[in-house]
C-alpha atoms as a PDB file:
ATOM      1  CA  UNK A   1     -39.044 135.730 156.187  1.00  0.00           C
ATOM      2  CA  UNK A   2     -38.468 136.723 159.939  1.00  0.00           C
ATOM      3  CA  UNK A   3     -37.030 132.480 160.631  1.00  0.00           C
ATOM      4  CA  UNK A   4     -34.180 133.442 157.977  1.00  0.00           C
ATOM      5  CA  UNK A   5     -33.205 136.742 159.830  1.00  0.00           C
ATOM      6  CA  UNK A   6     -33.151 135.068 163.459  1.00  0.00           C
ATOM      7  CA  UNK A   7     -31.103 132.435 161.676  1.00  0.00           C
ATOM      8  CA  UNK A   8     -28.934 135.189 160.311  1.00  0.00           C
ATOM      9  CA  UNK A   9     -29.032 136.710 163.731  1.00  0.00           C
ATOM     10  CA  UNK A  10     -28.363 133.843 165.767  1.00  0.00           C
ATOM     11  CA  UNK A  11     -24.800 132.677 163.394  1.00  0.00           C
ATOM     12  CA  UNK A  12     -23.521 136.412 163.848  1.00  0.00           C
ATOM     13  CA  UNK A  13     -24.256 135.955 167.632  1.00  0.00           C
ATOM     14  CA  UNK A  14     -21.891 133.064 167.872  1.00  0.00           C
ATOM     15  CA  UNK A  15     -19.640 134.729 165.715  1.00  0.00           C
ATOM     16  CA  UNK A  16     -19.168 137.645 167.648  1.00  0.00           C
ATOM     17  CA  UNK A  17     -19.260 135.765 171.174  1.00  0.00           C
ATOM     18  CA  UNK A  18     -16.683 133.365 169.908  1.00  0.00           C
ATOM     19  CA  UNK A  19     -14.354 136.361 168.526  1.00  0.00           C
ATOM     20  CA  UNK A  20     -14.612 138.246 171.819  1.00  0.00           C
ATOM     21  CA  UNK A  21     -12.595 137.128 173.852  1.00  0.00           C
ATOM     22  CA  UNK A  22     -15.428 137.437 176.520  1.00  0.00           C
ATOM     23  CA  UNK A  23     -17.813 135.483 175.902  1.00  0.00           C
ATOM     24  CA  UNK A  24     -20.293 138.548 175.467  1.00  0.00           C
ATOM     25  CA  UNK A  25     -21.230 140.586 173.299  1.00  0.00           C
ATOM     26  CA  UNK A  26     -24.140 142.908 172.363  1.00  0.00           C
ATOM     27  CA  UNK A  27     -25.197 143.071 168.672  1.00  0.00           C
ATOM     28  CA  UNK A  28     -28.032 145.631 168.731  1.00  0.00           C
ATOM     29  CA  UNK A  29     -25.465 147.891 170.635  1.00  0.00           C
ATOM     30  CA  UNK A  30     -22.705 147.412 167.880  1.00  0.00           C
ATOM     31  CA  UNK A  31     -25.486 148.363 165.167  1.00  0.00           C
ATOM     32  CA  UNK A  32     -26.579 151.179 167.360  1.00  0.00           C
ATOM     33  CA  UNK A  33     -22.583 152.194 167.343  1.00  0.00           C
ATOM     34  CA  UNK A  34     -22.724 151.763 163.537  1.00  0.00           C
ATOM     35  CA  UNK A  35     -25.546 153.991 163.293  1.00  0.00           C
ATOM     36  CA  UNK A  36     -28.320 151.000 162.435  1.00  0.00           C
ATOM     37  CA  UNK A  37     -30.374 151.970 165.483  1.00  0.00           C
ATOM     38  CA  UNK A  38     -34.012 150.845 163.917  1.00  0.00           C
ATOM     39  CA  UNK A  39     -32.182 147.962 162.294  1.00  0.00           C
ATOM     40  CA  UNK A  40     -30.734 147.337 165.997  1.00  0.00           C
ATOM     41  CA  UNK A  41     -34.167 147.326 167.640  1.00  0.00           C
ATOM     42  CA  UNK A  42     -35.275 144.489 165.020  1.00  0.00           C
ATOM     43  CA  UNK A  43     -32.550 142.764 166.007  1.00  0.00           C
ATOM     44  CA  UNK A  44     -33.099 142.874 169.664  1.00  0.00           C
ATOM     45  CA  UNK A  45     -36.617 142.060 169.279  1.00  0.00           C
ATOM     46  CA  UNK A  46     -35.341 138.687 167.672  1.00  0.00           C
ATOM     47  CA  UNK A  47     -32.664 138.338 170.098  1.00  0.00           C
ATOM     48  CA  UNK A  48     -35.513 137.465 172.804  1.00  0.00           C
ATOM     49  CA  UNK A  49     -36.879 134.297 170.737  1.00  0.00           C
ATOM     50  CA  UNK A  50     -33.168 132.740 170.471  1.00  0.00           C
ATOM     51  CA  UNK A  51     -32.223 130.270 172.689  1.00  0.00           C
ATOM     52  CA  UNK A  52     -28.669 131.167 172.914  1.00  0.00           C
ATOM     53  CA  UNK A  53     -27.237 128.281 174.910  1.00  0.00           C
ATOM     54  CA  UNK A  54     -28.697 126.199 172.309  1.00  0.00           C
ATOM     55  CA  UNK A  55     -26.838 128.083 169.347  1.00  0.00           C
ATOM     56  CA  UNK A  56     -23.378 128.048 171.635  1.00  0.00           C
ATOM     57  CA  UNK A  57     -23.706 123.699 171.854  1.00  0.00           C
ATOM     58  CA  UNK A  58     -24.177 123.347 168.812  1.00  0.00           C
ATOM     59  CA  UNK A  59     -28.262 122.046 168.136  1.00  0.00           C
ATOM     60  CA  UNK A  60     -28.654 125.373 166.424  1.00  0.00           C
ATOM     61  CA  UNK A  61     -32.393 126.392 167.502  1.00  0.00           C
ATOM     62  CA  UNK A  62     -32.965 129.959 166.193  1.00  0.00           C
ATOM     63  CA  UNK A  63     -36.309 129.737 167.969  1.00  0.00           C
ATOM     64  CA  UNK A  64     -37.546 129.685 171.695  1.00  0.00           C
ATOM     65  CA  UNK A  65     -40.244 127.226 169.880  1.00  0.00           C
ATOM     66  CA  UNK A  66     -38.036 125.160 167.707  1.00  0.00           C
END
């Protein structure tokens, strides 16, 4: 089940870029803040297979393969 977590992962990215303000924003750091640090290195380590562009126009690849 790791595609429905990125996918999970990559519609809270563009949630949190788009409420901002910035454009930016660092989810693993947030969970780390939250006290979620293992949970926050999973997420970074899924972080590096998004292609975020791609989630930010719209085509909605979760996957540096898809």
């Amino acid at each position: 089940m790791p595609h429905v977590v990125r996918a999970v992962i990559g519609e809270q990215l563009v949630y949190h870029i788009n409420r901002s303000g910035t454009g930016s924003v660092s989810l693993p750091d947030r969970l780390r803040a939250a006290g979620a640090s293992v949970f926050a290195e999973r997420v970074r380590s899924h972080l590096q297979t998004i292609d975020v562009n791609a989630l930010l126009d719209g085509s909605g690849s979760t996957s540096a393969s898809a």
